[in-house]
Structure formats: C-alpha cells, structure tokens
N, C-alpha and C. Protein backbone atom coordinates (compact mmCIF):
# COMPACT_ATOMS: atom_id res chain seq x y z
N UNK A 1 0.84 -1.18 0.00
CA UNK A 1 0.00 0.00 0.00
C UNK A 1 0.89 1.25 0.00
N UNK A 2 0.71 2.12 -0.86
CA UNK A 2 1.51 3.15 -1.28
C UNK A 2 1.56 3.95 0.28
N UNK A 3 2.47 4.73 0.36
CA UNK A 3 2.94 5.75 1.61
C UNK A 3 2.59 4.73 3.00
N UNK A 4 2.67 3.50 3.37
CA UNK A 4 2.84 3.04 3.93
C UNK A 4 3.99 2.00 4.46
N UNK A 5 4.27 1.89 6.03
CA UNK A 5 4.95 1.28 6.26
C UNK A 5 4.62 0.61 7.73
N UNK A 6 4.54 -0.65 7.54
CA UNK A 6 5.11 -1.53 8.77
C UNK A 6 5.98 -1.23 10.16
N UNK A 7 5.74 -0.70 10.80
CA UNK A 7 6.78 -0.45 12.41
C UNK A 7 6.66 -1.94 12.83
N UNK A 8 5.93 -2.83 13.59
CA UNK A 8 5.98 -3.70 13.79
C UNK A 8 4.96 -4.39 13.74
N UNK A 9 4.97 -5.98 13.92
CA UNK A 9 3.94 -6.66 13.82
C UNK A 9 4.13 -8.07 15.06
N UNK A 10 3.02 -8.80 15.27
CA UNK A 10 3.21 -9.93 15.89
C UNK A 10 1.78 -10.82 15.79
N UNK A 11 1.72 -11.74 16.56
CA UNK A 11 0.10 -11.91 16.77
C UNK A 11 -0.79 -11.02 17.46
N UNK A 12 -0.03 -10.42 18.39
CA UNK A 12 -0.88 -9.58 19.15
C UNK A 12 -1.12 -8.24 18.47
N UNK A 13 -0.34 -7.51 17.55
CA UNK A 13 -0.37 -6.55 17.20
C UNK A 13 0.30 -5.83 15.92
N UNK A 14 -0.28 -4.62 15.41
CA UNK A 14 0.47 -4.05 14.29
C UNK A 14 0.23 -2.26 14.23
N UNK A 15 1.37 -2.21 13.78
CA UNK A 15 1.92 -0.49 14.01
C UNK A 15 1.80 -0.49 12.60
N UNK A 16 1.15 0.30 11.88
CA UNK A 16 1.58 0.84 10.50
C UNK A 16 1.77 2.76 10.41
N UNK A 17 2.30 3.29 9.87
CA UNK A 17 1.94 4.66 9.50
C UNK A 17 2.05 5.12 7.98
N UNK A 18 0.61 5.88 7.46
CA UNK A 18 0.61 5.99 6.07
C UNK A 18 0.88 8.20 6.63
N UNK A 19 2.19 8.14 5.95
CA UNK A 19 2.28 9.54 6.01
C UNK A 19 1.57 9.95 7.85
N UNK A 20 0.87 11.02 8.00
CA UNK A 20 0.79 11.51 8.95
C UNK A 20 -0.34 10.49 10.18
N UNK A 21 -0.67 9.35 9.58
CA UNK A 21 -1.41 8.85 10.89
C UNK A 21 -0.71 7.53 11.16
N UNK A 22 -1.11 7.35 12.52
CA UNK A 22 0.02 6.16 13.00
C UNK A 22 -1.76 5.42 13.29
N UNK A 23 -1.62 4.18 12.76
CA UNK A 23 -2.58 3.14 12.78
C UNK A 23 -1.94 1.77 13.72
N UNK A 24 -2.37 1.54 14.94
CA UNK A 24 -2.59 0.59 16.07
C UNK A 24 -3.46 -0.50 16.31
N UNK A 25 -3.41 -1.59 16.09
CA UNK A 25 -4.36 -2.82 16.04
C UNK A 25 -4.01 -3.20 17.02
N UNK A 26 -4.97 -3.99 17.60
CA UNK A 26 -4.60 -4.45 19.49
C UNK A 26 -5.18 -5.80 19.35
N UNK A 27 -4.80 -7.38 19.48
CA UNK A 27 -5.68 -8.15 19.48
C UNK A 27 -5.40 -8.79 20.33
N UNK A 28 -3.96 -8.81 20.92
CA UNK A 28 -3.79 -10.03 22.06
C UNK A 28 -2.81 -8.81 23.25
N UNK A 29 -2.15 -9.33 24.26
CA UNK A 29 -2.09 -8.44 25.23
C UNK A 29 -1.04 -7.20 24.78
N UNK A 30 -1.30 -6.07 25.66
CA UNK A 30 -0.60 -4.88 25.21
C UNK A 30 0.36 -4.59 26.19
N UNK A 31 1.52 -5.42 26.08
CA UNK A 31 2.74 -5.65 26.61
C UNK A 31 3.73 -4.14 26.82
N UNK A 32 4.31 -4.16 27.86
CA UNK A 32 4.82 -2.64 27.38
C UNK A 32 6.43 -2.84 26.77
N UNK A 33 7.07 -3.80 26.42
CA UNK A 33 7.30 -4.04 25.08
C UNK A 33 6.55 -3.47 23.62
N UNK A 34 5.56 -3.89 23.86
CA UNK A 34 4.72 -3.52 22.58
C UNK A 34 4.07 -1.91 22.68
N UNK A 35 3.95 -1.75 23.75
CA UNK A 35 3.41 -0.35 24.06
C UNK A 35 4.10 0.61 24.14
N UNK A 36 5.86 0.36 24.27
CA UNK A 36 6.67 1.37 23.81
C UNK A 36 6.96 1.52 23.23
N UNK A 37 6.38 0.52 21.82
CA UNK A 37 6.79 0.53 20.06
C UNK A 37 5.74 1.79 19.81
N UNK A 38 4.68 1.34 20.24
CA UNK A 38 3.39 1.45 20.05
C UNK A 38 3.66 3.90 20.17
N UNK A 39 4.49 4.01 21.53
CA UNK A 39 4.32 4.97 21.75
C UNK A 39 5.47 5.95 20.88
N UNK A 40 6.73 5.14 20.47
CA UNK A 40 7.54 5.66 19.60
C UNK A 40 6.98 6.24 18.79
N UNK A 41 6.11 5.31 18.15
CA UNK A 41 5.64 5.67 16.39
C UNK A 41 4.71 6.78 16.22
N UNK A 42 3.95 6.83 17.44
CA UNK A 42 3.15 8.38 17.80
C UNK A 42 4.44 9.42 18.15
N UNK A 43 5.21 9.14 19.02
CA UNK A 43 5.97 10.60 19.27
C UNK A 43 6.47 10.86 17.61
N UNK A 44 7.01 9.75 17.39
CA UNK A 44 7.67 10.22 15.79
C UNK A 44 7.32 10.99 15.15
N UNK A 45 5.46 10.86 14.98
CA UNK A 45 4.86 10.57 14.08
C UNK A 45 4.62 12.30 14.31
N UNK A 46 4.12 12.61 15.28
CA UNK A 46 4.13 13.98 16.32
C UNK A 46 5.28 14.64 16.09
N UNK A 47 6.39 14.19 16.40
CA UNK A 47 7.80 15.30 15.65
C UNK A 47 7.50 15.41 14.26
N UNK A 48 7.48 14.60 13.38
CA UNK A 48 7.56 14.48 12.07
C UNK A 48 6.08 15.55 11.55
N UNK A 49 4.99 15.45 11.95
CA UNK A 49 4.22 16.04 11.19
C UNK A 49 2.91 16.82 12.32
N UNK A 50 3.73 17.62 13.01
CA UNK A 50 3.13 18.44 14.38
C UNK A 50 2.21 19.23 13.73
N UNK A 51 0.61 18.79 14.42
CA UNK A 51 -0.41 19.56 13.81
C UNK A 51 -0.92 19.24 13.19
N UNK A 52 -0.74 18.01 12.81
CA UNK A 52 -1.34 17.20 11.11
C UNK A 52 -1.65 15.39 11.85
N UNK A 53 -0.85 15.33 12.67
CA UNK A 53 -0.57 13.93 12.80
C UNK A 53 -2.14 13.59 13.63
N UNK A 54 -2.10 12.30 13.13
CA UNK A 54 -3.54 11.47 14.04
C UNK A 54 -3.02 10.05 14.11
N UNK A 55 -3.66 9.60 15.35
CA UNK A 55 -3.72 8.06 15.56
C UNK A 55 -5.14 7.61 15.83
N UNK A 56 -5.01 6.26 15.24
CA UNK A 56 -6.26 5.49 15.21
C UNK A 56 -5.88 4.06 15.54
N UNK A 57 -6.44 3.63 17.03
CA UNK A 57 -6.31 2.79 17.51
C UNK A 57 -7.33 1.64 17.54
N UNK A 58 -7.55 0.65 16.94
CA UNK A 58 -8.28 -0.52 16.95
C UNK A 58 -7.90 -1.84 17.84
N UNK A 59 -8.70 -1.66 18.67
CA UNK A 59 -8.59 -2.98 19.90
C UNK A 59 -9.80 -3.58 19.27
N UNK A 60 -9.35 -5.26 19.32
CA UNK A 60 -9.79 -6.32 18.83
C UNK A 60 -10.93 -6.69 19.93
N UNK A 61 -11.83 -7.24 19.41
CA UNK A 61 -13.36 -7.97 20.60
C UNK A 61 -12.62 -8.48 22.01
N UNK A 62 -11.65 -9.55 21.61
CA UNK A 62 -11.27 -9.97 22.56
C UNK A 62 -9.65 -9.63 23.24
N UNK A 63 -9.22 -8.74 22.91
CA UNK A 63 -7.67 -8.25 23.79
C UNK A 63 -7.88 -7.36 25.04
N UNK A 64 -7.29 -8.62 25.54
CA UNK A 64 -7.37 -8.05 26.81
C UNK A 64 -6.91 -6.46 27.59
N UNK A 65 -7.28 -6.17 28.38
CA UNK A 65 -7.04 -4.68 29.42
C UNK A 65 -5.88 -4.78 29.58
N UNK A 66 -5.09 -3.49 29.29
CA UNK A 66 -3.52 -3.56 29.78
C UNK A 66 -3.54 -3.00 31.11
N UNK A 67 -2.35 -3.88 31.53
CA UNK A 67 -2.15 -3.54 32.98
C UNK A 67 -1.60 -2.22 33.40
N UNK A 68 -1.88 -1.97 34.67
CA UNK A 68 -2.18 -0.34 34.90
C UNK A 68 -0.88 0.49 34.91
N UNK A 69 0.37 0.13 34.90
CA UNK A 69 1.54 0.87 34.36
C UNK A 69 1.59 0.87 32.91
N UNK A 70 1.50 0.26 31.32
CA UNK A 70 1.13 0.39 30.75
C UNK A 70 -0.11 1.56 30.65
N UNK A 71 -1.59 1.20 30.91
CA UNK A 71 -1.97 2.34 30.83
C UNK A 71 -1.67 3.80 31.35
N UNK A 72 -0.82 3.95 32.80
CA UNK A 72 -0.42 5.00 32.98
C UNK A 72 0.70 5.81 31.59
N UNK A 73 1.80 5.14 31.29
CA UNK A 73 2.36 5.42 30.58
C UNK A 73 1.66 5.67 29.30
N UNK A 74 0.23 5.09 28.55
CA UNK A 74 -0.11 5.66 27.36
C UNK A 74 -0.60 6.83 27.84
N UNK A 75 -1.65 7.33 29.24
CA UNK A 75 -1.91 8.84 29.41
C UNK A 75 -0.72 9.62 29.48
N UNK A 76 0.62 9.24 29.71
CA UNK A 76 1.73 10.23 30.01
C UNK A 76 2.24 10.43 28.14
N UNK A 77 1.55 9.74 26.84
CA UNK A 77 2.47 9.79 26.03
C UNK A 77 1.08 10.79 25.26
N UNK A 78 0.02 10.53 25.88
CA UNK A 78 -1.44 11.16 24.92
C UNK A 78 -1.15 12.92 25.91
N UNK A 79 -0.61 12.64 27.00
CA UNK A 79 -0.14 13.97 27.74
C UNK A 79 1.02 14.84 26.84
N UNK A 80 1.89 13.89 26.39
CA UNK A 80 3.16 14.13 26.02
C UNK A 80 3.32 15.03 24.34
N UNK A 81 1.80 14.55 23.90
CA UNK A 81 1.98 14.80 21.80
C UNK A 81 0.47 15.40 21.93
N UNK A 82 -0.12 16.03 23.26
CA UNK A 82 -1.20 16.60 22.63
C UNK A 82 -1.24 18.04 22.04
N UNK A 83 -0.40 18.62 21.87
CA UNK A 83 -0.23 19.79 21.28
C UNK A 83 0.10 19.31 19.82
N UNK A 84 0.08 18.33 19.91
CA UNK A 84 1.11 18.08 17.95
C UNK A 84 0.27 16.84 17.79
N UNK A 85 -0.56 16.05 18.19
CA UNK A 85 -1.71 15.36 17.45
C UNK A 85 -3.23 16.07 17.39
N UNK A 86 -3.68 16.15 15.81
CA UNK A 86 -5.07 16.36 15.73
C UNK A 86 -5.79 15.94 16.19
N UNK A 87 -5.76 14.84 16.30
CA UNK A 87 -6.94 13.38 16.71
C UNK A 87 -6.22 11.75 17.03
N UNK A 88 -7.09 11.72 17.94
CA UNK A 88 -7.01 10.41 18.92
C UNK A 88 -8.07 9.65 18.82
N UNK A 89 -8.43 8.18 17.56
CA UNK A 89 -9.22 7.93 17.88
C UNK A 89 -9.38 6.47 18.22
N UNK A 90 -9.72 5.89 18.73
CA UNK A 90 -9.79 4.09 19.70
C UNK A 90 -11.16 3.73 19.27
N UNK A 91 -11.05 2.48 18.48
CA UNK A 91 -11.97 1.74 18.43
C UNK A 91 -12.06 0.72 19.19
N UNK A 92 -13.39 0.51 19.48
CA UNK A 92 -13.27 -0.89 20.65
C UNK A 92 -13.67 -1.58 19.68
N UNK A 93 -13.95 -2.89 19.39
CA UNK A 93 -14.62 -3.37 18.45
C UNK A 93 -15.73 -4.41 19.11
N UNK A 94 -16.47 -5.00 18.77
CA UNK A 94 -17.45 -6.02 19.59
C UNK A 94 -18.86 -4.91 19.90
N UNK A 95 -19.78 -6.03 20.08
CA UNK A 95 -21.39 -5.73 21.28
C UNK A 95 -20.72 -5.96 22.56
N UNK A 96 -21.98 -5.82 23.10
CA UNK A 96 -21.99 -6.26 24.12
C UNK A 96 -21.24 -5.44 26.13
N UNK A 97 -21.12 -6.35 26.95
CA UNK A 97 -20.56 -5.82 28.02
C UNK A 97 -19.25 -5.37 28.16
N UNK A 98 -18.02 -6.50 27.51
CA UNK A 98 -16.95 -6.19 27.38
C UNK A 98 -16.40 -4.97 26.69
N UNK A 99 -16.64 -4.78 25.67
CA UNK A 99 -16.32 -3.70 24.69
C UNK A 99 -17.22 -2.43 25.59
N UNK A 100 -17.50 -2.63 26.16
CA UNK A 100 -18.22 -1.25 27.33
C UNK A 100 -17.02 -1.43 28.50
N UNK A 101 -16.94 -1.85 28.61
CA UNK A 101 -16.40 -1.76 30.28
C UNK A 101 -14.64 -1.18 29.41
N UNK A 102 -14.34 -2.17 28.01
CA UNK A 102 -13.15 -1.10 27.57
C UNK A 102 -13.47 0.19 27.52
N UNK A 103 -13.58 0.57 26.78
CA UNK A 103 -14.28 1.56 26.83
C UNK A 103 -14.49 2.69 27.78
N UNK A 104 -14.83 2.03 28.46
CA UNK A 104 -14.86 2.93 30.45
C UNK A 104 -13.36 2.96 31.09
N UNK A 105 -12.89 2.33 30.67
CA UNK A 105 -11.14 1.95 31.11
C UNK A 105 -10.45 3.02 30.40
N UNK A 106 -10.73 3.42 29.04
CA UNK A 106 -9.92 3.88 28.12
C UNK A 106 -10.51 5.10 28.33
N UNK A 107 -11.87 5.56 28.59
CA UNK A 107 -12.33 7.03 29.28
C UNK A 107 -11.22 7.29 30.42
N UNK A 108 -11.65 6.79 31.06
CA UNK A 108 -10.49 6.59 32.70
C UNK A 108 -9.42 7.40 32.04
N UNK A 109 -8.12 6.66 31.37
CA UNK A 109 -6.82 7.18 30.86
C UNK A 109 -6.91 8.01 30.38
N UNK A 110 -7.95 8.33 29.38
CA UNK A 110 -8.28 9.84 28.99
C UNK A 110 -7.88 10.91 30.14
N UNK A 111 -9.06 10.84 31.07
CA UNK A 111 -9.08 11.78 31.87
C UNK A 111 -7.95 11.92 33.02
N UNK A 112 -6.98 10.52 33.63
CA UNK A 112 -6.06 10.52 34.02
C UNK A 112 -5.25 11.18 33.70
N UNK A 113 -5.04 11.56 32.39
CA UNK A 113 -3.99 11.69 31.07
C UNK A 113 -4.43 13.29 31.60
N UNK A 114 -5.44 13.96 31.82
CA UNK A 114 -5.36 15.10 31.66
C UNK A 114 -5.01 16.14 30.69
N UNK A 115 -5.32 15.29 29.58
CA UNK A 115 -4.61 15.90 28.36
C UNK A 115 -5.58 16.90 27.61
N UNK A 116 -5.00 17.60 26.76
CA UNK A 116 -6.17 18.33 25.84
C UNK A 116 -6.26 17.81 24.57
N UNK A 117 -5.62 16.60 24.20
CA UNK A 117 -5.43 15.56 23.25
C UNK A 117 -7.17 15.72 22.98
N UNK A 118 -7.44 16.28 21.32
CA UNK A 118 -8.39 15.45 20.76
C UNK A 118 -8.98 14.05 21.07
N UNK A 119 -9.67 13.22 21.69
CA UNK A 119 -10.11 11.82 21.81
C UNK A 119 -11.15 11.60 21.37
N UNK A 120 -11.55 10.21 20.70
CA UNK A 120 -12.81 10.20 20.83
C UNK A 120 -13.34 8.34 20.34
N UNK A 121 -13.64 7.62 21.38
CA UNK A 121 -14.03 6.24 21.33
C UNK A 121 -15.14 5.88 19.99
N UNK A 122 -14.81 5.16 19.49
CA UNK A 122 -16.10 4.26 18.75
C UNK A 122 -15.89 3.01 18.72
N UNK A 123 -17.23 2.64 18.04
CA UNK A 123 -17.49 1.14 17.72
C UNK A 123 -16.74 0.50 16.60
N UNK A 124 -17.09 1.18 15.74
CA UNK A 124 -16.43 1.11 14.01
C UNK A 124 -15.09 1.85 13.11
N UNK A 125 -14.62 1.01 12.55
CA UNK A 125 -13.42 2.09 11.82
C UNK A 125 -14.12 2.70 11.26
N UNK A 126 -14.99 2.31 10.62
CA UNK A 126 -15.82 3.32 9.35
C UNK A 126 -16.12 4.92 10.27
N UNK A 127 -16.83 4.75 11.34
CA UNK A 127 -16.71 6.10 12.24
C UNK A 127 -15.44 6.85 12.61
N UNK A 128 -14.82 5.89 13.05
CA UNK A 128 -13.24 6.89 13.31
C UNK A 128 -12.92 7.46 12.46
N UNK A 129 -12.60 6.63 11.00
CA UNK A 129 -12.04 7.30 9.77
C UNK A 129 -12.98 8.63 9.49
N UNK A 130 -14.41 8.68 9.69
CA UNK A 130 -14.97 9.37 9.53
C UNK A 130 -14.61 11.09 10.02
N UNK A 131 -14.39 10.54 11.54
CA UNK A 131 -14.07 11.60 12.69
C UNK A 131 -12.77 11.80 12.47
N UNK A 132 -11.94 11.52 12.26
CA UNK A 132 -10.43 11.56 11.89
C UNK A 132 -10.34 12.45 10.49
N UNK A 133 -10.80 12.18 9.53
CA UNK A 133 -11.01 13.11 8.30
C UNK A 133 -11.01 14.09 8.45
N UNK A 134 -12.30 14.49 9.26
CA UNK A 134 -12.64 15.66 9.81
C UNK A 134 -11.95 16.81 11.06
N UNK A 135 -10.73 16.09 11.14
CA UNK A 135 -9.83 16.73 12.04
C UNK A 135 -9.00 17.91 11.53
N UNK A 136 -8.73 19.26 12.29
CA UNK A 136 -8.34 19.92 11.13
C UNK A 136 -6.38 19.76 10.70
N UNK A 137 -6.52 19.76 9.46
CA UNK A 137 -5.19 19.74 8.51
C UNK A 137 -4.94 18.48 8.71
N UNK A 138 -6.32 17.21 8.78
CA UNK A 138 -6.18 15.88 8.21
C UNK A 138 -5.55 15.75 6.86
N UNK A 139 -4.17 14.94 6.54
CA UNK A 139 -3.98 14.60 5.42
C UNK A 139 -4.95 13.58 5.08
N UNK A 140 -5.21 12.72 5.50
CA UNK A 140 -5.91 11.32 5.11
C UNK A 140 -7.63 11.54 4.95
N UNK A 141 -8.24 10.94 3.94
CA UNK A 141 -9.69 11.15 3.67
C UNK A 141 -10.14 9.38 4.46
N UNK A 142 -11.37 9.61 4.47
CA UNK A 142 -11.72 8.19 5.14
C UNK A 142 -11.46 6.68 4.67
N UNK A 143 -11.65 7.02 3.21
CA UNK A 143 -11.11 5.85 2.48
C UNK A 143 -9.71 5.31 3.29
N UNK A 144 -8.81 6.46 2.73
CA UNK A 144 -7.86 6.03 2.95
C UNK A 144 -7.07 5.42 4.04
N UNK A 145 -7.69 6.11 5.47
CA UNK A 145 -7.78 5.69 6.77
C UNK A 145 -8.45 4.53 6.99
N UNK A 146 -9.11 4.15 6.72
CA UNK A 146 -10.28 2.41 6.67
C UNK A 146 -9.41 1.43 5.92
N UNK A 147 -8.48 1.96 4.78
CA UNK A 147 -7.82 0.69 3.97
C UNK A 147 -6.27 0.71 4.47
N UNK A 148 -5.85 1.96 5.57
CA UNK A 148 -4.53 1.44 6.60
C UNK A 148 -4.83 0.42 7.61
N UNK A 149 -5.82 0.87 8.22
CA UNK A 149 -6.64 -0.09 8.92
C UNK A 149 -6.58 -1.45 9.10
N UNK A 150 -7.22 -1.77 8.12
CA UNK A 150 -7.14 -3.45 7.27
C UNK A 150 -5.78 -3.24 7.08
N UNK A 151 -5.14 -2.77 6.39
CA UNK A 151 -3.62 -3.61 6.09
C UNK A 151 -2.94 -3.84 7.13
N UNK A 152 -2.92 -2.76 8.59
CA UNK A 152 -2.75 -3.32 9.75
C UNK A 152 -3.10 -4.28 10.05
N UNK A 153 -4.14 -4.90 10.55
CA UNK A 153 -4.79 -6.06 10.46
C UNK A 153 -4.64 -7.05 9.77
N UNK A 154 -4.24 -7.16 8.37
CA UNK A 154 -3.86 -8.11 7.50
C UNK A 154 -2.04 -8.28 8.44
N UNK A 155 -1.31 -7.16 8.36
CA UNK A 155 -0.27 -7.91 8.82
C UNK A 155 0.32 -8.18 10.99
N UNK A 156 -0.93 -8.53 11.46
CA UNK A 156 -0.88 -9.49 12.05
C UNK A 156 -0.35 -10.62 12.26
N UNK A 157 0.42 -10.91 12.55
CA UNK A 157 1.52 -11.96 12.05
C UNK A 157 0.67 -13.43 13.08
N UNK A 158 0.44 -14.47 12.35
CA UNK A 158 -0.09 -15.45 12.77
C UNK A 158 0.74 -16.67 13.52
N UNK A 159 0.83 -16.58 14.74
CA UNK A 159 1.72 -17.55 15.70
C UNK A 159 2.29 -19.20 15.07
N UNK A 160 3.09 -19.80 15.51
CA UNK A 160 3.72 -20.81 14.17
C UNK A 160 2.86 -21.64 14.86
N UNK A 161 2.30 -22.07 16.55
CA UNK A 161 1.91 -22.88 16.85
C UNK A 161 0.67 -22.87 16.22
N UNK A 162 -0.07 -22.30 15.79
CA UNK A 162 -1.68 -21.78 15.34
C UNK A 162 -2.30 -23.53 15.10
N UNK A 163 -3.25 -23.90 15.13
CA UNK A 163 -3.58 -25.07 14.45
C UNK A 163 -4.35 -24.70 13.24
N UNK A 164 -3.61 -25.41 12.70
CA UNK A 164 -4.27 -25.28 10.77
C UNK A 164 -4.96 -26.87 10.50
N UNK A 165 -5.89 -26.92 11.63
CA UNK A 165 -7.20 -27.69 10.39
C UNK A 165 -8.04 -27.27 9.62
C-alpha cells in the first residue's frame, strides 16, 4: 500500500503509519514491550508532522485490558503529543458488556492523562475514519484511513503454533 509502512507486527499486534497517521491494532495483550513501540511511532509521528498527525487505535473484541503501568504510561504519552496530534481515535470493536467496560477503562486514561489531546471512542473504523477526516489539517480522507486499517490487520503476524485444520 503506497505511503505506507510496517513499524511492527506480531500476533498480538500491528503499528503501520501511512504519512501523517500512526494506525494501532490491538488483538492479544498490550505488553509494554509492545506499548513502547506502540508509543515511539506516535511521538515520531508527532515530531515528524506536528499539527497534522492522528492516531487510530483498533482494539480487537477480545484483547485483553492492559495492565495499569502500561496504561499510565499511554496517558503520560497522549499527555506528552497533545499539542502536535489532531486526533485520537480508539476503536473498541465487539457488542456487548466487554467492549463497554473497555471503553470505560480507556475514558479513565483519557481523563487521568489530563490531556487536551483530541479523543474520541467508537465502535467502528468506518466512524473513526470518519471523525479523523474531519480533524483539522487531516492529510488522510476516510477511504484512505479504513484501507490502513485493514492492512494493519492483515499484517498481524499469525503464531507458528496456530492449528491449521
């Protein structure tokens, strides 16, 4: 996918950034290993294109709650780039109770965070990309934000033990 690139990948997760937005998939735990990849590629992303830059974070139905130093440290990094990110946006994905109670967790860090960081939770990429577009001196139109998305997601890297019946 043109102006894109890979930061990292695993089963649990994938960093891509197309030009000014850093795209975050969450499906298995959010290790702070992974969460200080995770927070590089936003500061970068924040030096590199201050005022323009957005992240869009997609947590999977079932990945679990990161533990509470991890989350302290993402309010100290949404503290850290809110003058130089447009928009912050987290998808939970799923119905139901779970994807609420994230949700309420990820309000929490918000407001911990004390930040003036743009935020704003949904259900759907199709909404984020939506709300993200609309951020001002968005480079990215929704399309284009919905098909980083997926390619995040496509490179998910699938564990060797996996069973393939």
């Amino acid at each position: 996918m043109k102006n894109t690139t890979l930061l990292g990948a695993s089963p649990g997760h994938a960093i891509v950034t197309n030009r000014s937005l850093v795209t975050i998939v969450l499906r298995g735990n959010f290790t702070s290993d992974i969460a200080a990849a995770c927070y590089r590629a936003v500061e970068d992303a924040a030096a590199k294109h201050a005022g323009r830059a957005c992240v869009l974070v997609v947590i999977e139905p079932n990945a679990p709650t990161p533990e509470p130093p991890v989350r302290a440290r993402t309010a100290e990094t949404m503290r850290n780039v809110a003058d130089r990110i447009t928009g912050w946006a987290v998808v939970v994905e799923g119905g139901g109770l779970r994807p609420t109670i994230v949700r309420s967790v990820l309000v929490a860090i918000n407001m911990m965070s004390r930040s003036v960081l743009d935020t704003k939770y949904f259900e759907t990429i199709d909404e984020a990309a939506q709300w993200l577009k609309s951020r001002p001196r968005a480079e990215l139109g929704a399309s284009e934000i919905r098909q980083t998305a997926e390619y995040a997601r496509e490179q998910l890297v699938v564990p060797l033990h996996a069973d393939r019946r």
